[in-house]
Protein backbone atom coordinates (compact mmCIF):
# COMPACT_ATOMS: atom_id res chain seq x y z
CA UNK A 1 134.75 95.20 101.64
CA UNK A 2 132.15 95.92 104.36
CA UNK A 3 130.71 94.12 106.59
CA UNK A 4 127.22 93.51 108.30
CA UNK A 5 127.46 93.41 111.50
CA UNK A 6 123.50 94.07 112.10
CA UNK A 7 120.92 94.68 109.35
CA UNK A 8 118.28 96.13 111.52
CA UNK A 9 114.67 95.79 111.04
CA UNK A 10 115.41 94.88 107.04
CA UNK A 11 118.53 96.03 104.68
CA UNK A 12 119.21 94.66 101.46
CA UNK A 13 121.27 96.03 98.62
CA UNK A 14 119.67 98.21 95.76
CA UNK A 15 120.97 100.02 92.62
CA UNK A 16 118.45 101.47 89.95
CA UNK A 17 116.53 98.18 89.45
CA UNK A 18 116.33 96.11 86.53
CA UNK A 19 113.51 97.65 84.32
CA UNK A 20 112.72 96.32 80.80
CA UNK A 21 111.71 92.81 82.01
CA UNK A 22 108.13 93.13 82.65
CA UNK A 23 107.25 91.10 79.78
CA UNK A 24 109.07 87.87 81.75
CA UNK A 25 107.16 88.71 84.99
CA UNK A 26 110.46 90.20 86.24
CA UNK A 27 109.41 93.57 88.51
CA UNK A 28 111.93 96.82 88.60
CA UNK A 29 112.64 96.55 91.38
CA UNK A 30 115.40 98.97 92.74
CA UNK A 31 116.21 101.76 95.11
CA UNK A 32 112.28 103.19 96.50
CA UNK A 33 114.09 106.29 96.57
CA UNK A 34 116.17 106.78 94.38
CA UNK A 35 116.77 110.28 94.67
CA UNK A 36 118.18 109.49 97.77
CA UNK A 37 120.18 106.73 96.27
CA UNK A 38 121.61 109.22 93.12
CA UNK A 39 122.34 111.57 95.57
CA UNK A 40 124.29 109.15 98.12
CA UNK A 41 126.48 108.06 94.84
CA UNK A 42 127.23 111.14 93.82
CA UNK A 43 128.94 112.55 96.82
CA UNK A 44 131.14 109.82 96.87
CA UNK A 45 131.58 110.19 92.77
CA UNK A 46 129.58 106.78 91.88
CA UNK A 47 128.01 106.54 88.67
CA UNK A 48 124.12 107.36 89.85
CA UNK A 49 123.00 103.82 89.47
CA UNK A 50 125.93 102.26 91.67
CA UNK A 51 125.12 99.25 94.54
CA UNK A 52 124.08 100.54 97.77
CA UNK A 53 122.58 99.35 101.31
CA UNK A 54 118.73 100.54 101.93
CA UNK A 55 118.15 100.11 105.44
CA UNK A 56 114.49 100.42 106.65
CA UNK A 57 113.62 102.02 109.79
CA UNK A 58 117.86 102.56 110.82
CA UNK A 59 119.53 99.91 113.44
CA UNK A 60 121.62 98.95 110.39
CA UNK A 61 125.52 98.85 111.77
CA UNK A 62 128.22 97.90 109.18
CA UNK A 63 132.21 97.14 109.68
CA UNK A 64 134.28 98.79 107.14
CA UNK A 65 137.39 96.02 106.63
CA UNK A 66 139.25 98.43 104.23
CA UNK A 67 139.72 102.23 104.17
CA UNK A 68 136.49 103.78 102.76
CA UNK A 69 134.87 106.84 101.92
CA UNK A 70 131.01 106.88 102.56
CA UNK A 71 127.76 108.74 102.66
CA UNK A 72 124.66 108.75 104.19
CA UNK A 73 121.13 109.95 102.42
CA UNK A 74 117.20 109.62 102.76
CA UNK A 75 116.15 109.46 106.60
CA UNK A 76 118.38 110.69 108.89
CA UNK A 77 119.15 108.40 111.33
CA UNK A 78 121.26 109.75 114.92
CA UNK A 79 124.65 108.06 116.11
CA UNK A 80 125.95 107.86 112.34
CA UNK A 81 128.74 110.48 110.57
CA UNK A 82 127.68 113.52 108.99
CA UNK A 83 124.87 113.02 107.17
CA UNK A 84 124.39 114.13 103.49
CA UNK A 85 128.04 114.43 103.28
CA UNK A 86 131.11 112.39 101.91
CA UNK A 87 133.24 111.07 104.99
CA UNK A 88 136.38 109.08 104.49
CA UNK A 89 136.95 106.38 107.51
CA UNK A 90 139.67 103.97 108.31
CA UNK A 91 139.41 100.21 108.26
CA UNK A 92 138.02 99.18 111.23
CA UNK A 93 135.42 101.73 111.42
CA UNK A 94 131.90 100.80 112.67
CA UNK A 95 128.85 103.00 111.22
CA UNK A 96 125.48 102.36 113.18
CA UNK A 97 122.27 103.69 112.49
CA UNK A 98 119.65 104.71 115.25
CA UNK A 99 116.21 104.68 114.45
CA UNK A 100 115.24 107.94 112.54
CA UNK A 101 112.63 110.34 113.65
CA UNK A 102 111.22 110.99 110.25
CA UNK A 103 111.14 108.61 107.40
CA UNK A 104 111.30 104.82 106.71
CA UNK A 105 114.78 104.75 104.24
CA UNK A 106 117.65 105.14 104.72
CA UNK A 107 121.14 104.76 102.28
CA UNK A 108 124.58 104.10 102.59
CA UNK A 109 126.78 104.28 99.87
CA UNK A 110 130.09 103.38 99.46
CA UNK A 111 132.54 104.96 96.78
CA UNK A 112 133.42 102.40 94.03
CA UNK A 113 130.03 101.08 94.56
CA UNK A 114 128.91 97.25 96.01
CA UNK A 115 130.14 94.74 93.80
CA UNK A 116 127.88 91.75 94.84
CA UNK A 117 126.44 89.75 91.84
CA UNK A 118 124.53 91.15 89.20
CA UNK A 119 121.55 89.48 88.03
CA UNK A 120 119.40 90.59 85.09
CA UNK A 121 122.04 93.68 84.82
CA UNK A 122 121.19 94.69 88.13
CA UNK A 123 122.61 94.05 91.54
CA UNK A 124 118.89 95.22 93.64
CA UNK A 125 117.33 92.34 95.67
CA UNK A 126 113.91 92.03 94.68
CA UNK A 127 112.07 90.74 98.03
CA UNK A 128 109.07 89.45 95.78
CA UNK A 129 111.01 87.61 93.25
CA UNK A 130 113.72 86.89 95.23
CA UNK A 131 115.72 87.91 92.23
CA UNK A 132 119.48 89.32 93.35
CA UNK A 133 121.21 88.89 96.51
CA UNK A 134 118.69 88.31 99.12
CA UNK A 135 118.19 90.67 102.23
CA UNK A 136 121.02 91.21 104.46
CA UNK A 137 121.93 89.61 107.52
CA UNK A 138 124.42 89.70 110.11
CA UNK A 139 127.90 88.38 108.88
CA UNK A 140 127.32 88.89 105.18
CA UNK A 141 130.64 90.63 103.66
CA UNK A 142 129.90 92.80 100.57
CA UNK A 143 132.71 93.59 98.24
CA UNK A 144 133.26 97.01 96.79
CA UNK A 145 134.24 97.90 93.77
CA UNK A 146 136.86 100.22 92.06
CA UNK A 147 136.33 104.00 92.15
CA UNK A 148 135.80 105.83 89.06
CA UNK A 149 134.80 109.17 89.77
CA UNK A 150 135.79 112.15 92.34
CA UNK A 151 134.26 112.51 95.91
CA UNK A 152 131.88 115.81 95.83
CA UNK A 153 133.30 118.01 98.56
CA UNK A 154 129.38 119.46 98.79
CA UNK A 155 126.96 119.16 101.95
CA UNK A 156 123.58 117.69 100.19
CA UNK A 157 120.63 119.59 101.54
CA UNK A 158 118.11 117.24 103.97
CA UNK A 159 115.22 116.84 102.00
CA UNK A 160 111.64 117.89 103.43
CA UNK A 161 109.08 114.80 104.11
CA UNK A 162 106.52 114.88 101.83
CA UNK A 163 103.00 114.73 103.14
CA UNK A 164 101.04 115.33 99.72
CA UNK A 165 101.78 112.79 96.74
CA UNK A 166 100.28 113.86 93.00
CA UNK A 167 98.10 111.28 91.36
CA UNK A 168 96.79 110.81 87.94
CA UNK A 169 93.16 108.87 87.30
CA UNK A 170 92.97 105.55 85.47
CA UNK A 171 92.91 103.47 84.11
CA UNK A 172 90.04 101.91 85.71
CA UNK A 173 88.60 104.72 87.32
CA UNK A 174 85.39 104.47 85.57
CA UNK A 175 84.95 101.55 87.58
CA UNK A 176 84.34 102.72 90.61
CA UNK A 177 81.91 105.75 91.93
CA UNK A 178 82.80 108.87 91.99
CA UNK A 179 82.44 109.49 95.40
CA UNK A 180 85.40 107.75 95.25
CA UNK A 181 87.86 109.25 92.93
CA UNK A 182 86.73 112.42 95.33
CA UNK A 183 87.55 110.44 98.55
CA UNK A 184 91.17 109.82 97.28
CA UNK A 185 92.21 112.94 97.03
CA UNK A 186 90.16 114.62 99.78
CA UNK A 187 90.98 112.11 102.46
CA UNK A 188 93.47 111.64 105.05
CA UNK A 189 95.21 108.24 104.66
CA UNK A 190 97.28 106.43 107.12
CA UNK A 191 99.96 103.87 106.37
CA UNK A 192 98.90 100.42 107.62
CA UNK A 193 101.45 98.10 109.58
CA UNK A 194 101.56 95.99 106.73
CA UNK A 195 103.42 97.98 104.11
CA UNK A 196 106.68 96.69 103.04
CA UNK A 197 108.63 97.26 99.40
CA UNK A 198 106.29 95.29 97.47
CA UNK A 199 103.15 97.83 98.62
CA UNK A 200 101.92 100.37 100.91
CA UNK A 201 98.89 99.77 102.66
CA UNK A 202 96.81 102.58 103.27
CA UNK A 203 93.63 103.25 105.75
CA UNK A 204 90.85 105.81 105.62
CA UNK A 205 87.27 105.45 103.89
CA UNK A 206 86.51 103.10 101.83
CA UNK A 207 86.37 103.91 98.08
CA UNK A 208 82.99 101.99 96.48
CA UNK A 209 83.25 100.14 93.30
CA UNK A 210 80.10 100.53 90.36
CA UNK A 211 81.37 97.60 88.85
CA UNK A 212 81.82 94.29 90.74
CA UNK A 213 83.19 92.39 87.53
CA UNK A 214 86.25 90.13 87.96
CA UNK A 215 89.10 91.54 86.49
CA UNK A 216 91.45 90.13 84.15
CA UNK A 217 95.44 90.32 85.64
CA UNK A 218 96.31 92.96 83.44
CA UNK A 219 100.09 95.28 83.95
CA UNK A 220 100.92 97.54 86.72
CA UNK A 221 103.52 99.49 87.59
CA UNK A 222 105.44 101.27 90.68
CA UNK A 223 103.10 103.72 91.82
CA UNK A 224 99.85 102.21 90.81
CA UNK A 225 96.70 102.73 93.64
CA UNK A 226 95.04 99.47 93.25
CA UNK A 227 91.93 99.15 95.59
CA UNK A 228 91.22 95.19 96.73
CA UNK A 229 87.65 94.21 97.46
CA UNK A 230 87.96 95.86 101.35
CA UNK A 231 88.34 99.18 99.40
CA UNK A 232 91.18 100.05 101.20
CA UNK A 233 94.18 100.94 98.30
CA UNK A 234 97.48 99.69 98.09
CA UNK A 235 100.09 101.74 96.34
CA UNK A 236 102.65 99.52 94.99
CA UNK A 237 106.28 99.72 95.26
CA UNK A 238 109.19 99.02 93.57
CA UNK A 239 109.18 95.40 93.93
CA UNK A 240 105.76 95.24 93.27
CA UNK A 241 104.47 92.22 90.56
CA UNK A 242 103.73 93.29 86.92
CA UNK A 243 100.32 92.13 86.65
CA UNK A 244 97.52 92.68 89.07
CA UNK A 245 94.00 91.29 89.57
CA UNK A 246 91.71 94.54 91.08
CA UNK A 247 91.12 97.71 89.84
CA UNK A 248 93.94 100.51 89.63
CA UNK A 249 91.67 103.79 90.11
CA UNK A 250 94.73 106.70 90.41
CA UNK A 251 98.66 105.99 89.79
CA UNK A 252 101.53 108.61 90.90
CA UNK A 253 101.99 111.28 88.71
CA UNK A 254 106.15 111.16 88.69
CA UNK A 255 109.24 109.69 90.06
CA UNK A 256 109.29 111.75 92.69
CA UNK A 257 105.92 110.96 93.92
CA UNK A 258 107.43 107.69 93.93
CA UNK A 259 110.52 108.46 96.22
CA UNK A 260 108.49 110.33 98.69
CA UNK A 261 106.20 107.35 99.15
CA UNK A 262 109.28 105.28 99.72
CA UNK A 263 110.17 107.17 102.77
CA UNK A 264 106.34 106.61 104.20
CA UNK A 265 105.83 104.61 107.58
CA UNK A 266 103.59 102.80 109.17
CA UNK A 267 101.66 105.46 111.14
CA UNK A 268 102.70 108.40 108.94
CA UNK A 269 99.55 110.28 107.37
CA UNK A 270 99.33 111.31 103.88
CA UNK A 271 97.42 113.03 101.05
CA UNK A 272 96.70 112.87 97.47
CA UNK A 273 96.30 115.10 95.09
CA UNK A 274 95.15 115.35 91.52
CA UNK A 275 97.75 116.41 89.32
CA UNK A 276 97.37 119.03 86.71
CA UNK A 277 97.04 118.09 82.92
CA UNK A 278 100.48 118.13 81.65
């Protein structure tokens, strides 16, 4: 079992999400990067989609009350063991997070994985739902469960920030000029203070609509650059809702798109790109 003994600016526990429940308004929810989260698992020989704690923006400090063997991925965060790296502690052992110089998120996992409730098959919280267990706070005690696969004795490899994120058009791009599907992706954008798990909200010029129709809700997804009235776009995380109300001119071209934007912070500048036809 671990304990919280600070969850920073916000923590909560996330596996793989709980996709397949759109059609019941349920998002997926999940890690918002879960490379980082795979990767965290698998040096300490989880199954990929195992509990873990996201921490946003470090400060996070846990207790471990039993022997454990841990490891830390996604931004790297000083005063904490090795990073990238399975470490085996003692009970007893505190593990505190600074504030990291790059990045927003940050993962700890712990081998046999958090055992905390599922709900839906999945043990994420889901902030906009408030599906799962909700964020963490100081006190909370988090059970782990039994190991069932060997600790990697391999370093993992910090990965590079990501300043340039792939998009694909539609599927309402035809409603807006295109000066502005040309804006997107030869703009600078800045991430707003706003920006949590649900969205990230992005400054820089505002992209024009041709069509000032209301527009049904109609589904979204993770990843989807949907521009509000203000013309300033929102790209939507993972516990984004299912439906949305205003045009979605561009959505990330893969996964990994997705993961980079989860380590975006207020601040941070980014680009888009148009990605090639597959």
């Amino acid at each position: 079992m671990i304990e919280i003994v600070d969850p920073g600016p916000f923590a909560t526990v996330q596996d793989l999400g709980r996709p397949g429940y759109a059609r019941l308004g349920v998002p997926s929810c999940g890690a918002f990067d879960r490379g980082a989260l795979r990767l965290a698992n698998r040096l300490v020989g989880n199954p990929p989609g195992a509990a873990a704690v996201e921490a946003t923006l470090g400060g996070l400090t846990v207790r471990l009350l039993d022997p454990a063997t841990i490891a830390l991925t996604g931004a790297r965060c000083p005063g904490a063991p090795d990073w990238g790296v399975a470490v085996s502690l003692r009970a007893g052992s505190v593990v505190r997070l600074g504030a990291p110089a790059q990045g927003a998120r940050s993962y700890l996992a712990v081998r046999g994985g958090l055992a905390v409730d599922e709900v839906l098959g999945s043990r994420s919280s889901d902030v906009l739902s408030g599906l799962g267990p909700p964020p963490l706070r100081a006190g909370d005690r988090l059970p782990v469960g039994r190991p069932t696969g060997e600790v990697s004795g391999a370093a993992a490899v910090p990965a590079a920030p990501r300043r340039a994120l792939e998009v694909r058009f539609g599927p309402r791009d035809e409603w807006f000029a295109p000066t502005a599907r040309d804006m997107l992706v030869h703009a600078d954008w800045t991430v707003r203070t706003h920006s949590d798990r649900v969205g990230i909200r992005l400054d820089g010029p505002r992209l024009v609509r041709l069509v000032d129709d209301e527009l049904p809700s109609e589904p979204v997804l993770p990843g989807a650059l949907q521009v509000p009235p203000d013309g300033r776009p929102i790209l939507f995380g993972p516990d984004a809702p299912v439906t949305g109300g205003y045009p979605v001119l561009a959505v990330l071209a893969g996964p990994d798109d997705l993961d980079a934007a989860g380590q975006l912070r207020p601040g941070d500048s980014i680009r888009f790109v148009r990605a090639l036809a597959p």
